[in-house]
PDB file of N, CA and C in Angstrom:
ATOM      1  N   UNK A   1       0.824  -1.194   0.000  1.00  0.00           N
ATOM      2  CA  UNK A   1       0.000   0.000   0.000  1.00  0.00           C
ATOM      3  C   UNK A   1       0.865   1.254   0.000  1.00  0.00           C
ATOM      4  N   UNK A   2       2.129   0.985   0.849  1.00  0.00           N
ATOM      5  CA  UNK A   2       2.994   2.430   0.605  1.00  0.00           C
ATOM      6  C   UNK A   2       3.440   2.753  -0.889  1.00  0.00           C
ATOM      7  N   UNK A   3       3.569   1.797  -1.262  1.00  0.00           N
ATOM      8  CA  UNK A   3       3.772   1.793  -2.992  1.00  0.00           C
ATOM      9  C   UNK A   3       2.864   2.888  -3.610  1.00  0.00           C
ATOM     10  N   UNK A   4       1.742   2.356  -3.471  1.00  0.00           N
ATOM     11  CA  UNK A   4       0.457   2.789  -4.260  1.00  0.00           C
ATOM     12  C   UNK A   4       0.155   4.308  -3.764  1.00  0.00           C
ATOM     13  N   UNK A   5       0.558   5.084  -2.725  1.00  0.00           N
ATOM     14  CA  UNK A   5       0.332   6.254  -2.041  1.00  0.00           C
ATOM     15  C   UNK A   5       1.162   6.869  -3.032  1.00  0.00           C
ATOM     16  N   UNK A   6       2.447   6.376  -3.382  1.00  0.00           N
ATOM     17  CA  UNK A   6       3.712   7.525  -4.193  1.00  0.00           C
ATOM     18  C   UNK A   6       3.145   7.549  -5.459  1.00  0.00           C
ATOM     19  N   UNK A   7       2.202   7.025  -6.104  1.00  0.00           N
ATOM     20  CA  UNK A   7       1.654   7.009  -7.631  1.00  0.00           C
ATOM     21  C   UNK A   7       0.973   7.736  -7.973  1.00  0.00           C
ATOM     22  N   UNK A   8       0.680   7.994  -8.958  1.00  0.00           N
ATOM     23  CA  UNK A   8      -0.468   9.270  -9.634  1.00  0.00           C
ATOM     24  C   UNK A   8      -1.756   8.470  -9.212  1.00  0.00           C
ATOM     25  N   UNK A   9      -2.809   9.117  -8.613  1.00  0.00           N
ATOM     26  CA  UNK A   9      -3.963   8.820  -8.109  1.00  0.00           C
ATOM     27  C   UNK A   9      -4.763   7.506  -9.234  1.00  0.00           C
ATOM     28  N   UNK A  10      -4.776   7.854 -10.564  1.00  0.00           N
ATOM     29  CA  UNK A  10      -5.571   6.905 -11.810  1.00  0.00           C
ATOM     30  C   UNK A  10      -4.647   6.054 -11.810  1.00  0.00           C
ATOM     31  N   UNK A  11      -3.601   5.516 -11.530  1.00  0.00           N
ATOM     32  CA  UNK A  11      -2.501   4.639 -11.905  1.00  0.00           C
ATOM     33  C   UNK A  11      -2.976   3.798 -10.346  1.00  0.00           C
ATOM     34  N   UNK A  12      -2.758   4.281  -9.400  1.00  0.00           N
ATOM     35  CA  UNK A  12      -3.312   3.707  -7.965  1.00  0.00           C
ATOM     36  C   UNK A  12      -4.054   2.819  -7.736  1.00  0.00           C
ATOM     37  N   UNK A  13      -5.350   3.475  -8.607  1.00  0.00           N
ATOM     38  CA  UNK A  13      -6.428   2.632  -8.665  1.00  0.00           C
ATOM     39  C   UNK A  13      -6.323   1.507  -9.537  1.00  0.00           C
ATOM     40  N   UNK A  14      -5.733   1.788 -10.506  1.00  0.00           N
ATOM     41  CA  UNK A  14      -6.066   0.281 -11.793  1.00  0.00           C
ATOM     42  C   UNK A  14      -5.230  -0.482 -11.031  1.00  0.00           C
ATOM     43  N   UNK A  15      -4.086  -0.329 -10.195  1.00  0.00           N
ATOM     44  CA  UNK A  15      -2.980  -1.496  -9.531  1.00  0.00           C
ATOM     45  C   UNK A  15      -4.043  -2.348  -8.471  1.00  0.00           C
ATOM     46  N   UNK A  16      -4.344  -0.638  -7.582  1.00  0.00           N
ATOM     47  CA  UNK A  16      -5.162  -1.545  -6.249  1.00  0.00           C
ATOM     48  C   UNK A  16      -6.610  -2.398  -6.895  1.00  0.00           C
ATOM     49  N   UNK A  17      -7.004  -1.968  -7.829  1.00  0.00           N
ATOM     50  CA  UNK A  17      -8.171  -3.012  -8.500  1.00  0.00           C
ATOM     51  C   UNK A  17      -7.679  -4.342  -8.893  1.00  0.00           C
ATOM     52  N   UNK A  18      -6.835  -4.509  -9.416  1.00  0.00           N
ATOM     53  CA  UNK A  18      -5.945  -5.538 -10.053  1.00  0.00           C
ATOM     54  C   UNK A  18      -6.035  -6.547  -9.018  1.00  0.00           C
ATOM     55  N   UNK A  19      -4.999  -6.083  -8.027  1.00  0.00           N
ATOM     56  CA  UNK A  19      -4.656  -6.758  -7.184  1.00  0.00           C
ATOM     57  C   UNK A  19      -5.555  -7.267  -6.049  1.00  0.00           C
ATOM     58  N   UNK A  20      -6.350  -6.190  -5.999  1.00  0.00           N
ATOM     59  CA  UNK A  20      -8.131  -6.601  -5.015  1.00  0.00           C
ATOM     60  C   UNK A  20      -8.489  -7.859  -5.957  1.00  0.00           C
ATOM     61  N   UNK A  21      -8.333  -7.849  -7.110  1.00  0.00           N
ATOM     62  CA  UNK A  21      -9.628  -9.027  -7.889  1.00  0.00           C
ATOM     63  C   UNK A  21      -8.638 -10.128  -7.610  1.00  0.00           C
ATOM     64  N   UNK A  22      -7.420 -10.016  -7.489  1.00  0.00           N
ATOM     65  CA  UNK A  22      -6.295 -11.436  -7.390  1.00  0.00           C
ATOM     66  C   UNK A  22      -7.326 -12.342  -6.280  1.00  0.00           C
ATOM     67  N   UNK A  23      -8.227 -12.011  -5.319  1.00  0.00           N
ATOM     68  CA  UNK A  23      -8.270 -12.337  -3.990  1.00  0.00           C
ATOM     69  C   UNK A  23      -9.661 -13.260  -4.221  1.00  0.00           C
ATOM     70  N   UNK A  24     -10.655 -12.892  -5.488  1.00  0.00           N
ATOM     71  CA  UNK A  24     -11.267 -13.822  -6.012  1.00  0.00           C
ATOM     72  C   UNK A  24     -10.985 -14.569  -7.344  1.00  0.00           C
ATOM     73  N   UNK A  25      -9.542 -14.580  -8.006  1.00  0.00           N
ATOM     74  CA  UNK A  25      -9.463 -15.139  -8.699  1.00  0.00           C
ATOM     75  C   UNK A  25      -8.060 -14.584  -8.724  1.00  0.00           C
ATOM     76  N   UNK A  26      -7.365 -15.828  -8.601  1.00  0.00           N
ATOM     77  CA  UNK A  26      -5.620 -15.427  -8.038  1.00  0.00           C
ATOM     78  C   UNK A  26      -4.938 -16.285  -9.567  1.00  0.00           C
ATOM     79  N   UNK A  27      -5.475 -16.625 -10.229  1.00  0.00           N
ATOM     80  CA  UNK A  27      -4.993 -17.262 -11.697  1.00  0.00           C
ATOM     81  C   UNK A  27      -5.693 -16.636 -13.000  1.00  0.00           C
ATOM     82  N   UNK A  28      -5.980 -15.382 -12.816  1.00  0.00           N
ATOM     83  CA  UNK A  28      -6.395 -14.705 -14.756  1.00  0.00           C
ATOM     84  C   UNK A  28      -5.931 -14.963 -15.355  1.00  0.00           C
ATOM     85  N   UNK A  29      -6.019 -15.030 -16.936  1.00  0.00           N
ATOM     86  CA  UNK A  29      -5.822 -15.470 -17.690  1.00  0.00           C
ATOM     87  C   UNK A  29      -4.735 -14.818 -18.405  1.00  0.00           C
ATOM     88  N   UNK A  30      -4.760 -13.096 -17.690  1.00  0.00           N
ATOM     89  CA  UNK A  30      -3.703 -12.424 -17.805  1.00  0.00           C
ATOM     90  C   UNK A  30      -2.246 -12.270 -17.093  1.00  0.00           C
ATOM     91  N   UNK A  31      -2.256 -13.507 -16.070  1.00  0.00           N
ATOM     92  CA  UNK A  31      -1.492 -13.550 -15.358  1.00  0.00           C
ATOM     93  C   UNK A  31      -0.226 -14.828 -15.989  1.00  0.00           C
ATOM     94  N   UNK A  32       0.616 -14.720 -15.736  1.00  0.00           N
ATOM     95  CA  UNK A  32       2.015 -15.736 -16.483  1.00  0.00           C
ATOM     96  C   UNK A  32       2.786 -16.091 -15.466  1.00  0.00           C
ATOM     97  N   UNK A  33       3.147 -17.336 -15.520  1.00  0.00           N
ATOM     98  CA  UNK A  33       4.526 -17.811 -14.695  1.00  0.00           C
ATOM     99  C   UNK A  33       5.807 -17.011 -14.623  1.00  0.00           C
ATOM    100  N   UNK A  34       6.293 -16.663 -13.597  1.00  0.00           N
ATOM    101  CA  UNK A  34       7.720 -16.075 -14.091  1.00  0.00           C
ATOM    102  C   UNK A  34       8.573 -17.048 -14.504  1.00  0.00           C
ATOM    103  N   UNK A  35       9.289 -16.857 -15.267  1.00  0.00           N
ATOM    104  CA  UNK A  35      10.538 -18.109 -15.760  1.00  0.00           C
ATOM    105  C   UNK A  35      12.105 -18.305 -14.804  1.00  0.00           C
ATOM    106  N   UNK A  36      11.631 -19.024 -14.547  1.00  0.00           N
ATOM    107  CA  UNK A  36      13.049 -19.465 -13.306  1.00  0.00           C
ATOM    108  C   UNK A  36      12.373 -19.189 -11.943  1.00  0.00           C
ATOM    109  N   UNK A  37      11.284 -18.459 -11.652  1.00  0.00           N
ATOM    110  CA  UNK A  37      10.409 -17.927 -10.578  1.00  0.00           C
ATOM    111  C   UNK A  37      10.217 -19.784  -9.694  1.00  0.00           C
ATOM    112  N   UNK A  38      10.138 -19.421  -8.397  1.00  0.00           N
ATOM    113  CA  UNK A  38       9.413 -20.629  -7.924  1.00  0.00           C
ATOM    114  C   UNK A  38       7.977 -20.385  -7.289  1.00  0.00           C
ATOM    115  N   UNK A  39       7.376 -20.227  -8.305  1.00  0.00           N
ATOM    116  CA  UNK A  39       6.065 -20.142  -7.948  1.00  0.00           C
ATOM    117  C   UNK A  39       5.417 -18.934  -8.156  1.00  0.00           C
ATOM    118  N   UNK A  40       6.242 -18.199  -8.892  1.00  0.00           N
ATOM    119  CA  UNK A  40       5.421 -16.541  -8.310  1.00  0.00           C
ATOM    120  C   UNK A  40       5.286 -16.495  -9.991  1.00  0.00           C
ATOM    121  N   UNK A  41       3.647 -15.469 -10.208  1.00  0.00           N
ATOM    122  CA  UNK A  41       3.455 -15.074 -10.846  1.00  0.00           C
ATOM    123  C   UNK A  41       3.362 -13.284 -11.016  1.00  0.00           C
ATOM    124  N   UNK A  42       3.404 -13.454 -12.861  1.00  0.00           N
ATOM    125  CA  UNK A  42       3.109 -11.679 -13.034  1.00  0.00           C
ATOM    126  C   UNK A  42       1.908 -11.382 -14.088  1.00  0.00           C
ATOM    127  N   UNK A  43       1.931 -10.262 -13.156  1.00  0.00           N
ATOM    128  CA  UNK A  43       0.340 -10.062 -13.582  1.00  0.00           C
ATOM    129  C   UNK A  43       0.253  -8.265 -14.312  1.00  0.00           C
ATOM    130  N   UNK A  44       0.093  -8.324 -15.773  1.00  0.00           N
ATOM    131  CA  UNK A  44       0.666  -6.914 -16.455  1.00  0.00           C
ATOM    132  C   UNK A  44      -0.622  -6.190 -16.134  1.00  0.00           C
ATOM    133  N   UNK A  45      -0.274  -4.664 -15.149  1.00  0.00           N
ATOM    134  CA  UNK A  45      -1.294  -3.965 -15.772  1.00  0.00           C
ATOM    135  C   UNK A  45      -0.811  -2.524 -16.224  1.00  0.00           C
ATOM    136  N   UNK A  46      -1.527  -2.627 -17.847  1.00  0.00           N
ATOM    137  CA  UNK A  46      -0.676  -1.292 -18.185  1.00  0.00           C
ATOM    138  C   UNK A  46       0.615  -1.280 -18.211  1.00  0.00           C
ATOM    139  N   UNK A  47       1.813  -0.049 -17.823  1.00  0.00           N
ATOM    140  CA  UNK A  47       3.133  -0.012 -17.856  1.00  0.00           C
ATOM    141  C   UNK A  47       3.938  -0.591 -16.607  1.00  0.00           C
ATOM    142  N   UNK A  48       2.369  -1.216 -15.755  1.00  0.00           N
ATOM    143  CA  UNK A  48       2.987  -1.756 -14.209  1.00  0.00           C
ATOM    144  C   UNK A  48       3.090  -3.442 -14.105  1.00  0.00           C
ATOM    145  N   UNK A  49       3.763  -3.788 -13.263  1.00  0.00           N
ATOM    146  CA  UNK A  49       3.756  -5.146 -13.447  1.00  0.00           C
ATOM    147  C   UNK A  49       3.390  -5.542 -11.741  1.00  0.00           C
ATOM    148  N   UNK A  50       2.673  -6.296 -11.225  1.00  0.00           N
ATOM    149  CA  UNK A  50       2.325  -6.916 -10.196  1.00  0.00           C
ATOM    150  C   UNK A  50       2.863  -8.594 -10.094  1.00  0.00           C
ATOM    151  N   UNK A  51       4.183  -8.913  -9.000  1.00  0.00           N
ATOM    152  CA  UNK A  51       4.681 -10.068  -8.985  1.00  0.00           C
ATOM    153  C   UNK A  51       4.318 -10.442  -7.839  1.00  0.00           C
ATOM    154  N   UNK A  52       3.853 -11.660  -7.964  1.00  0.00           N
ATOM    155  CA  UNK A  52       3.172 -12.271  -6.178  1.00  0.00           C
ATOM    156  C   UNK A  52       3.086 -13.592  -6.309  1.00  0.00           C
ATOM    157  N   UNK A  53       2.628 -14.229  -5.188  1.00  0.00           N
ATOM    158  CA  UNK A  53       2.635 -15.567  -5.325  1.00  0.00           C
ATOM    159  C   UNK A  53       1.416 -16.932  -4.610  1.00  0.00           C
ATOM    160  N   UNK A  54       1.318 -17.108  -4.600  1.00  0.00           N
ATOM    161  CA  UNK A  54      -0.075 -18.205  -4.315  1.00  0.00           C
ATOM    162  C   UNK A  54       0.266 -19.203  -3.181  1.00  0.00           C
ATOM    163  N   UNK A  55      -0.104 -19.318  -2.198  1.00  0.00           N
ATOM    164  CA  UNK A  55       0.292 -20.358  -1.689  1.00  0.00           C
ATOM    165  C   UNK A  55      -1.277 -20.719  -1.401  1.00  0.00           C
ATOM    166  N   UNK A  56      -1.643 -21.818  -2.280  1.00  0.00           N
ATOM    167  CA  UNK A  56      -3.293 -22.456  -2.078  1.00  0.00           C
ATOM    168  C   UNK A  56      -3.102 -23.417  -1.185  1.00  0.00           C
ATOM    169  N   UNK A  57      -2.878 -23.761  -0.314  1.00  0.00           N
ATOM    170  CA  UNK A  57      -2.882 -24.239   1.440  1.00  0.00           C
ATOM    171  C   UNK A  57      -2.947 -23.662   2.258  1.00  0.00           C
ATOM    172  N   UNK A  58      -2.716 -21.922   2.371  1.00  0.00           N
ATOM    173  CA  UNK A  58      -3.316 -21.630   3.207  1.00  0.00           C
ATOM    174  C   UNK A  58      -4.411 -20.570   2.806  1.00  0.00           C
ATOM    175  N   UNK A  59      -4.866 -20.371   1.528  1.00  0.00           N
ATOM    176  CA  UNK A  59      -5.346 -19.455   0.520  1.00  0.00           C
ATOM    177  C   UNK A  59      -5.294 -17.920   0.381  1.00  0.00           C
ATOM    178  N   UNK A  60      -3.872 -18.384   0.188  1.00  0.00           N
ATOM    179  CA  UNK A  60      -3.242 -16.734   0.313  1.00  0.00           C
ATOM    180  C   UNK A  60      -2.450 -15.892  -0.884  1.00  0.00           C
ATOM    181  N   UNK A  61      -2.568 -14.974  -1.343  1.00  0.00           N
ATOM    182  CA  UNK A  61      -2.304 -14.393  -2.432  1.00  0.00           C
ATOM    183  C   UNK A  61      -1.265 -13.544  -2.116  1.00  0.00           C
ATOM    184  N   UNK A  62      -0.075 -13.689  -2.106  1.00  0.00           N
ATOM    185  CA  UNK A  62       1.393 -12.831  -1.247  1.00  0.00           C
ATOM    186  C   UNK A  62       1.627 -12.224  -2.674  1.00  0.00           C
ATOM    187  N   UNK A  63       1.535 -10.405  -2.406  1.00  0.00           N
ATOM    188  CA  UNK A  63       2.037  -9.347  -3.104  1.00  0.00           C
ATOM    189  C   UNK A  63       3.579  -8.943  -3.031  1.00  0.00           C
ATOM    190  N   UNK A  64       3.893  -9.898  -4.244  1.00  0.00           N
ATOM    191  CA  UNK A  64       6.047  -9.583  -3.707  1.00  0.00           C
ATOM    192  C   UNK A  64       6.448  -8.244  -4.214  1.00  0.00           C
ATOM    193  N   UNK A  65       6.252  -7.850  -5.237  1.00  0.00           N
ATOM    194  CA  UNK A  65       6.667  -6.564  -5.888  1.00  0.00           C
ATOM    195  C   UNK A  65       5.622  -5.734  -6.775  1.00  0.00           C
ATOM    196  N   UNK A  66       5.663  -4.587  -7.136  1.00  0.00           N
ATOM    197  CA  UNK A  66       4.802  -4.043  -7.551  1.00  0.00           C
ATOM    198  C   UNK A  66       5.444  -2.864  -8.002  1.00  0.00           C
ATOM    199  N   UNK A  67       5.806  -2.554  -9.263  1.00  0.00           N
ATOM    200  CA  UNK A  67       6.472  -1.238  -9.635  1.00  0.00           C
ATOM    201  C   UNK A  67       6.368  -1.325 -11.507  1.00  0.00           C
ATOM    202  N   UNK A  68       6.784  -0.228 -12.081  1.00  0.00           N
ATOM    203  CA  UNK A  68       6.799   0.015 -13.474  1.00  0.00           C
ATOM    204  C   UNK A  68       7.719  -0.909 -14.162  1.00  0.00           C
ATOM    205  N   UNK A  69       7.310  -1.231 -15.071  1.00  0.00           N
ATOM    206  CA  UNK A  69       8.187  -2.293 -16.115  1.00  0.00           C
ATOM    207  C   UNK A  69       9.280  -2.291 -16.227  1.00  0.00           C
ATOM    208  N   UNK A  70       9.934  -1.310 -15.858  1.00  0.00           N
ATOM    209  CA  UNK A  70      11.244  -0.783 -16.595  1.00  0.00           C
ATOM    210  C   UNK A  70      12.080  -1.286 -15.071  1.00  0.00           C
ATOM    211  N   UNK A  71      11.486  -1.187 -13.432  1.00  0.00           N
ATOM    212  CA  UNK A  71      11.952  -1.296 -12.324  1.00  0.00           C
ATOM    213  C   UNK A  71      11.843  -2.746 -11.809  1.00  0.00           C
ATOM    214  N   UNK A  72      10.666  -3.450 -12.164  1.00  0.00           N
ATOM    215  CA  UNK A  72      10.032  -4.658 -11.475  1.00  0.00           C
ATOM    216  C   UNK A  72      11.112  -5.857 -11.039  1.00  0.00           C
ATOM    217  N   UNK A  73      11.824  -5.824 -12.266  1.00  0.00           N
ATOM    218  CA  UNK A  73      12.800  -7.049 -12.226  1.00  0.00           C
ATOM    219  C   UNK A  73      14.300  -6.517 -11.325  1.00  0.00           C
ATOM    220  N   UNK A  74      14.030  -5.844 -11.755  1.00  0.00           N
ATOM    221  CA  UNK A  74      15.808  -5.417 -10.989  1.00  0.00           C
ATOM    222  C   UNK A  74      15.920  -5.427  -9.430  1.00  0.00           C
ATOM    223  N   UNK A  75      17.128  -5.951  -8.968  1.00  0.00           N
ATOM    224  CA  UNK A  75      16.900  -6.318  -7.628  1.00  0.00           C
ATOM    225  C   UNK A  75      17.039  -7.791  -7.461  1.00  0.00           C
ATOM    226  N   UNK A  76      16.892  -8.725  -8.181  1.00  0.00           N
ATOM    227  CA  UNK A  76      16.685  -9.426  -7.886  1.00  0.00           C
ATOM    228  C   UNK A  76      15.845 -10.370  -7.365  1.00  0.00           C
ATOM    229  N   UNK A  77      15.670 -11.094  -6.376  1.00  0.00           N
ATOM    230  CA  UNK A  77      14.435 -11.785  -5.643  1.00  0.00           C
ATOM    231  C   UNK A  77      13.913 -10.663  -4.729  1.00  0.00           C
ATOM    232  N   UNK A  78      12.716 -11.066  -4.260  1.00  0.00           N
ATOM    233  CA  UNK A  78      11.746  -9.935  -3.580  1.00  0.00           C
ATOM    234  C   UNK A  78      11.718 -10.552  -1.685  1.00  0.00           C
TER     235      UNK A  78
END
């Protein structure tokens, strides 16, 4: 959520919508495996990318990273 405070208000919302709907449906169709990832998926919205991960045993949708395309990957693991 501190993420989403530093963003332009319309950009805010399409992330925090995104990521609200992960919570009834944590596999869209728009969502992709990361490659080499263990387990975590990304989910494009717009110029932002949302990386998180699923753990369906305890039915939980873990938000690892969340930043612009150009930032998401760098860094390394989350």
């Amino acid at each position: 959520m501190k993420t989403l405070r530093k963003m332009d208000p319309p950009v805010a919302r399409r992330l925090y919508a995104a990521v609200h709907a992960l919570a009834d449906n944590p596999r869209p169709a728009a969502a992709t495996a990361l490659v080499g990832g263990d387990g975590q998926m990304r989910l494009r919205v717009g110029d932002y990318r949302v990386i998180y991960e699923i753990e369906d045993d305890r039915l939980l949708v873990l938000v690892l990273h969340l930043a612009h395309r150009r930032e998401v990957y760098r860094g390394g693991r989350w």
